[in-house]
Protein backbone atom coordinates (compact mmCIF):
# COMPACT_ATOMS: atom_id res chain seq x y z
CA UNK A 1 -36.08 28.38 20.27
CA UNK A 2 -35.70 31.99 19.14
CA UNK A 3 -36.28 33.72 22.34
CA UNK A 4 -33.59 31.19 23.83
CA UNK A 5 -31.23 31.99 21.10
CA UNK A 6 -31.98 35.46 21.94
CA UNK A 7 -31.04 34.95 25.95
CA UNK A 8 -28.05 33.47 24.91
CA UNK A 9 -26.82 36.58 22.83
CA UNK A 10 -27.96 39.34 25.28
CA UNK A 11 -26.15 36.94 28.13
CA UNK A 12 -23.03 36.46 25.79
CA UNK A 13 -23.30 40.56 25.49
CA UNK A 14 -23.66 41.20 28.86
CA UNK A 15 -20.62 38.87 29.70
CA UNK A 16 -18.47 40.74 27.27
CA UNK A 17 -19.26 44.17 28.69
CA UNK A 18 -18.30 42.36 31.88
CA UNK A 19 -15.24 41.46 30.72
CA UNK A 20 -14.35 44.75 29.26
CA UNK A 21 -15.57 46.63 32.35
CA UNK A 22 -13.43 44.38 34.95
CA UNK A 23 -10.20 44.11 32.30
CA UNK A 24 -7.40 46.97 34.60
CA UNK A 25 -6.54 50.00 32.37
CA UNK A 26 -3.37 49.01 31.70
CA UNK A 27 -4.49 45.93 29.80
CA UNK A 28 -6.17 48.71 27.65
CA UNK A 29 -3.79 51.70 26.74
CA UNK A 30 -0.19 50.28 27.55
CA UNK A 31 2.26 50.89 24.37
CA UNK A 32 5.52 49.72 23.37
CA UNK A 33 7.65 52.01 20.45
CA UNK A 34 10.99 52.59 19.89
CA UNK A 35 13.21 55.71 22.31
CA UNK A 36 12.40 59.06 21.27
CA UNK A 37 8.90 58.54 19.29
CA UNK A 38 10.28 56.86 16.42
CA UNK A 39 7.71 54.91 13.72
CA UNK A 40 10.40 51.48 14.20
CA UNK A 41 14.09 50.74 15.29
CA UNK A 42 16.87 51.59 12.76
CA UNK A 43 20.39 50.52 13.73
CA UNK A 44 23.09 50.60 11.48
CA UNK A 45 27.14 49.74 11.08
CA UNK A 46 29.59 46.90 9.67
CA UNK A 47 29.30 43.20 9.83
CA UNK A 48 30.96 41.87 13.18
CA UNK A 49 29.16 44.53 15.23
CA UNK A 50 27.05 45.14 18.47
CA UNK A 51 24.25 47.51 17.54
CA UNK A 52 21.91 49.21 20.75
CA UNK A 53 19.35 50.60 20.77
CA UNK A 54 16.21 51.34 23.22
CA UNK A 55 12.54 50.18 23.47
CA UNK A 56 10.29 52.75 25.64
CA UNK A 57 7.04 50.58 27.40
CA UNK A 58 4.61 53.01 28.77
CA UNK A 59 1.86 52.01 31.17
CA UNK A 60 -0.60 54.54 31.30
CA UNK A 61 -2.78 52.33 34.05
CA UNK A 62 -3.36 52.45 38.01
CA UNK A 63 -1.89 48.97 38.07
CA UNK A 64 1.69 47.42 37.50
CA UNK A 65 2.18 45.89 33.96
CA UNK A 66 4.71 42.99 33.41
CA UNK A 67 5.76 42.84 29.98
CA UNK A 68 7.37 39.96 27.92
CA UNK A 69 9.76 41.13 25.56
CA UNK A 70 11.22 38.89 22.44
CA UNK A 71 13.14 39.48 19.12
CA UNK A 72 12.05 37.74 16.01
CA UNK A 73 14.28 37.62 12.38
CA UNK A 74 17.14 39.21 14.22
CA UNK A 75 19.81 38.29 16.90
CA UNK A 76 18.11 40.88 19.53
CA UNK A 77 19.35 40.79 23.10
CA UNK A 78 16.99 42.94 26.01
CA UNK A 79 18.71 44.13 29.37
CA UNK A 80 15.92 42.09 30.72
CA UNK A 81 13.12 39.81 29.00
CA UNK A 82 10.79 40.80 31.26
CA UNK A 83 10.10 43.99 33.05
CA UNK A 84 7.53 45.08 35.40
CA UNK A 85 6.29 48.90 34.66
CA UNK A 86 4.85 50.33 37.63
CA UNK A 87 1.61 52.19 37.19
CA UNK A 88 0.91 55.66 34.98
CA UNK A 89 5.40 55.12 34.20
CA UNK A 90 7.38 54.79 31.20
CA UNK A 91 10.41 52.37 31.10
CA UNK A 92 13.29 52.27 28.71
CA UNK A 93 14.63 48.89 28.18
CA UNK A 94 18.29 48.44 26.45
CA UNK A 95 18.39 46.33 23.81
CA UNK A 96 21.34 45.02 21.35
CA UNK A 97 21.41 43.39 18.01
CA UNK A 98 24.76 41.24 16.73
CA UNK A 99 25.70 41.80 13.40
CA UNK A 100 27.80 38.27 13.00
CA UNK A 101 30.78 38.62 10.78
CA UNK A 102 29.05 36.80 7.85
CA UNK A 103 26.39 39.11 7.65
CA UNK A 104 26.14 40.49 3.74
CA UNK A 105 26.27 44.04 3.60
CA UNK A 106 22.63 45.42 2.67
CA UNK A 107 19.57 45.97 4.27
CA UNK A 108 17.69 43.61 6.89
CA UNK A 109 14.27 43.26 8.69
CA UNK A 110 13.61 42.16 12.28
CA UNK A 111 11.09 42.28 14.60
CA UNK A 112 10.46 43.13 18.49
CA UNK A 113 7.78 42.04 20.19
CA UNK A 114 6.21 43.14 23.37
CA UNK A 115 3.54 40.84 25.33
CA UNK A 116 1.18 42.01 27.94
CA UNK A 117 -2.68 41.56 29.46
CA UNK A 118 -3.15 39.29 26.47
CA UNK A 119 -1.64 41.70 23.73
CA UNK A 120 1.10 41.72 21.54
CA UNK A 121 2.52 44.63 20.17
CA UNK A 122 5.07 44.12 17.39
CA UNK A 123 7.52 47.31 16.65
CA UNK A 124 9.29 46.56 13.08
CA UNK A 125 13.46 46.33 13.44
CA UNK A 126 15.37 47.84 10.10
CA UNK A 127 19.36 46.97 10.28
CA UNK A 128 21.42 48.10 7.78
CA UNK A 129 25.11 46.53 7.43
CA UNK A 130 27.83 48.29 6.24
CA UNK A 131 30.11 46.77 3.78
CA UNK A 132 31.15 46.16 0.28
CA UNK A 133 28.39 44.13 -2.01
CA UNK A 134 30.07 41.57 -3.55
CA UNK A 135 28.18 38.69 -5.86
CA UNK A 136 30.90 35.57 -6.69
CA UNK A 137 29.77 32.11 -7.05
CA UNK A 138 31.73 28.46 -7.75
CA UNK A 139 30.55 25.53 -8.95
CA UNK A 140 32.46 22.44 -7.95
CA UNK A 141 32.79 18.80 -7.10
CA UNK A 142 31.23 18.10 -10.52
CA UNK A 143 30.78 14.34 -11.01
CA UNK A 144 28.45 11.58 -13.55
CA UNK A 145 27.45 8.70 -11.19
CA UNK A 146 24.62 6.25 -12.96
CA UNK A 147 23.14 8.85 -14.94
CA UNK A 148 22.76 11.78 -12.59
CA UNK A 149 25.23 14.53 -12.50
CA UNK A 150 26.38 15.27 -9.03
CA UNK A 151 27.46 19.09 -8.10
CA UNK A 152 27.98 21.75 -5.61
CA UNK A 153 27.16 25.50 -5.48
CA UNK A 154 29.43 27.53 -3.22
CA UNK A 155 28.33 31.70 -2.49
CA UNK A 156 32.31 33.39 -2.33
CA UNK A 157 30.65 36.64 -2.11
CA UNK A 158 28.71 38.95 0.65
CA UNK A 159 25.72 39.07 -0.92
CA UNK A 160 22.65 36.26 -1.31
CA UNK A 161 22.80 34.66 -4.24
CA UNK A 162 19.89 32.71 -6.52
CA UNK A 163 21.60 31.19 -8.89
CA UNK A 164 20.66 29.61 -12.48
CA UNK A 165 21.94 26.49 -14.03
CA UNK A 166 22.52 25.54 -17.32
CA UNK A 167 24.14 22.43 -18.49
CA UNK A 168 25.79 21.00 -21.39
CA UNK A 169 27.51 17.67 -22.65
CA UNK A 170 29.53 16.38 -25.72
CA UNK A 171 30.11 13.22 -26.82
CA UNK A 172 32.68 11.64 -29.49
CA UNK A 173 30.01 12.52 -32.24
CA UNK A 174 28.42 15.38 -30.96
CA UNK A 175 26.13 17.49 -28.43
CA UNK A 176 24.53 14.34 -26.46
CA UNK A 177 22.82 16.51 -23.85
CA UNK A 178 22.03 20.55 -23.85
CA UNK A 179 20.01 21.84 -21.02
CA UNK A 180 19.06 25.68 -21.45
CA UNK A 181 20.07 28.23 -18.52
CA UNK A 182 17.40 28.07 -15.87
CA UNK A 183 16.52 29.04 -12.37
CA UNK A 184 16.92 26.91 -9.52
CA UNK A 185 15.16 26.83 -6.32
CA UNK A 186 17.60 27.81 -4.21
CA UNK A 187 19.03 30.69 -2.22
CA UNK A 188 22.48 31.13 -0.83
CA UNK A 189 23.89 33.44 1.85
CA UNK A 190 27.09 34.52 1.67
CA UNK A 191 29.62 30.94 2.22
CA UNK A 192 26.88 28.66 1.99
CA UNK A 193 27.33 25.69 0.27
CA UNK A 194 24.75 23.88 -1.64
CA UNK A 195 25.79 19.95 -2.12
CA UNK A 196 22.87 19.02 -5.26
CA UNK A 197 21.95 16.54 -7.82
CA UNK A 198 21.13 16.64 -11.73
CA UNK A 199 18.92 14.19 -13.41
CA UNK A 200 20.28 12.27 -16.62
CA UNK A 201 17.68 9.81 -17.41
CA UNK A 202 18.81 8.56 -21.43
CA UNK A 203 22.75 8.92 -20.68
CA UNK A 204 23.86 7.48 -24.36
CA UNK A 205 24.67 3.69 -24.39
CA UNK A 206 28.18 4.20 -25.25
CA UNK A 207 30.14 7.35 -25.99
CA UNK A 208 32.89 9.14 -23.82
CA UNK A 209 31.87 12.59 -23.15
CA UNK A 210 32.73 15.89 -21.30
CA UNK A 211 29.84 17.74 -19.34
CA UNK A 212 29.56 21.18 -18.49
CA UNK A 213 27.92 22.74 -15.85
CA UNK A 214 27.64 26.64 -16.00
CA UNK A 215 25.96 28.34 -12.76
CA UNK A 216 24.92 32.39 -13.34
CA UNK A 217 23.73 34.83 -10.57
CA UNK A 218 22.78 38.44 -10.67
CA UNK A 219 25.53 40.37 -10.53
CA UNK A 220 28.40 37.67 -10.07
CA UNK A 221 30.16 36.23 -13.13
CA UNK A 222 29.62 33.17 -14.89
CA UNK A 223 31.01 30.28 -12.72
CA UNK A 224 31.58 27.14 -14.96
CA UNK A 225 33.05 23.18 -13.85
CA UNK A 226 34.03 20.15 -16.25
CA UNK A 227 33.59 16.74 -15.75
CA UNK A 228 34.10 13.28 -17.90
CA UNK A 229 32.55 10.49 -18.12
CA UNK A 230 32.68 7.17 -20.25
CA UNK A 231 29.38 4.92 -20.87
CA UNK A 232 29.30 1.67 -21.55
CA UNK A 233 26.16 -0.57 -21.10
CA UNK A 234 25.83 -3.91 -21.93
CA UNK A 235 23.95 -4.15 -24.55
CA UNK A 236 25.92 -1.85 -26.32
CA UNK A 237 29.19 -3.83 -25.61
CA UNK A 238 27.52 -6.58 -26.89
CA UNK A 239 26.57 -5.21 -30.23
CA UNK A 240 29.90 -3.78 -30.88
CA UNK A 241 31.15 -7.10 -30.20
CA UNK A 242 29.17 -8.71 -32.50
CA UNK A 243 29.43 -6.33 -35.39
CA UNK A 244 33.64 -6.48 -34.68
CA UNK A 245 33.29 -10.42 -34.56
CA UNK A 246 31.55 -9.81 -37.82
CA UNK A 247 34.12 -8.08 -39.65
CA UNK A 248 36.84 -10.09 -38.32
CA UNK A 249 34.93 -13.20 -39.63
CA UNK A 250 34.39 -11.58 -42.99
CA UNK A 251 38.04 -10.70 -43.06
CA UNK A 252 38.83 -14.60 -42.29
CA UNK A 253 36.58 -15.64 -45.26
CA UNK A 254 38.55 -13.63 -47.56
CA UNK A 255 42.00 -14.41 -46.79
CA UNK A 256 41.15 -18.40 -46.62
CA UNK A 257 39.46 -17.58 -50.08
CA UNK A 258 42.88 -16.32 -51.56
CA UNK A 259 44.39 -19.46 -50.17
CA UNK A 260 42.48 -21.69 -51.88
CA UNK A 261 42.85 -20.46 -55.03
CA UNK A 262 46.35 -19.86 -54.80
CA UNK A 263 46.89 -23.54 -53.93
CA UNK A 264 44.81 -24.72 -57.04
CA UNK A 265 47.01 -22.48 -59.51
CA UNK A 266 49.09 -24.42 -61.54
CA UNK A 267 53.04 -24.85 -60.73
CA UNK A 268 55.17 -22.57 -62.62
CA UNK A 269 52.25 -20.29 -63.71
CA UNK A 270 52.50 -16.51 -63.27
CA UNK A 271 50.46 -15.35 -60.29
């Protein structure tokens, strides 16, 4: 068994020299970069823009290499997406980037990616946009439906936003619900709306109150949105309604008391 696990190695070995030996030089040394030696593509300029630049594919081999080209985390747009470099030849291929209009201003990260002879070589992409950096965020459409607060997060500004919640309500008698500033799992670019839902799970039975919803970025202002809301469950309706049939009894009692005993008083005495 060992000396047939040891054929198998030294014929696996042999293969993969094989391999290596028949494999064309260009499948070996060809390289992608970016025009003029550059360590990775750096394009710059406002939101609403076409940015160019050039990727330089050199085939060092004695064969013809055909190249796939593709852009990844960035609107990247090639002359051609795929070019055939003859042998021991460099080629520069065009390519563009669109900056749409909604953009936010700041830095970015893209990648372009050449494929080859079974490789991949990945040159990194850094845009930068132009622009002011504004943070503004709105909260709105604030509503109570069945114990769950209903709201939505709108980015006004040019930059991404991760915004915080915090959330407050009062009642006739008091602070009824108070829910401490916190992150939320969320990320907005720049006019992005986020339509999202806040549990209320012990809403009180019956009170009319006012909630408060207060969203916070970094950077952007406090953005803050009112709502009311009256409960009323049935049980509760049904207590009050016995406690005010109560009273109203009790009040009955009395005055049919007073009656009586003014009927029983003698004529002509003083009251």
């Amino acid at each position: 068994m060992r000396a047939a696990a040891r054929s198998g190695l030294v014929a696996a070995a042999t293969a993969l020299v094989g391999a290596v030996a028949a494999a064309p030089p260009a499948a070996q040394g060809w390289t992608a970069a970016p025009a003029a030696g550059r360590p990775y593509a750096y394009l710059e300029g406002p939101a609403g823009s076409v940015l160019q630049d050039t990727l330089s594919v050199t085939n060092p081999g004695a064969r013809p290499l055909t190249v796939r080209l593709a852009g990844q985390g960035a609107p990247v747009a090639f002359a051609a997406r795929t070019v055939t470099v003859p042998a021991r030849t460099r080629a520069d291929v065009p390519f563009a980037v669109t900056v749409t209009a909604d953009t936010p201003p700041g830095e970015h990260r893209g990648t372009v990616r050449a494929t080859a002879a079974g490789r991949e070589v990945r040159v990194d992409l850094r845009l930068r946009v132009n622009g002011p950096r504004l943070a503004a965020l709105t909260v709105e459409d604030v509503r109570v439906d069945a114990g769950t607060l209903h709201y939505t997060l709108v980015n006004r500004g040019t930059t991404v936003l991760a915004p915080t919640l915090a959330v407050r309500a009062e009642g006739l008698l008091g602070t009824v619900l108070d829910r401490p500033d916190r992150p939320l799992r969320l990320t907005l670019r720049p006019g992005e709306r986020a339509v999202r839902t806040e549990p209320w799970p012990d809403p009180p039975a019956l009170d009319s109150v006012t909630v408060r919803l207060t969203a916070t970025a970094p950077g952007a202002a406090p953005a803050t949105a009112r709502a009311a809301a009256a409960f009323a469950s049935g049980p509760a309706l049904a207590a009050v309604a016995g406690v005010l049939l109560g009273a109203g009894g009790g009040a009955w009692t009395v005055r049919r008391r007073r009656r009586s005993r003014t009927e029983r008083a003698p004529q002509g005495a003083t009251p």
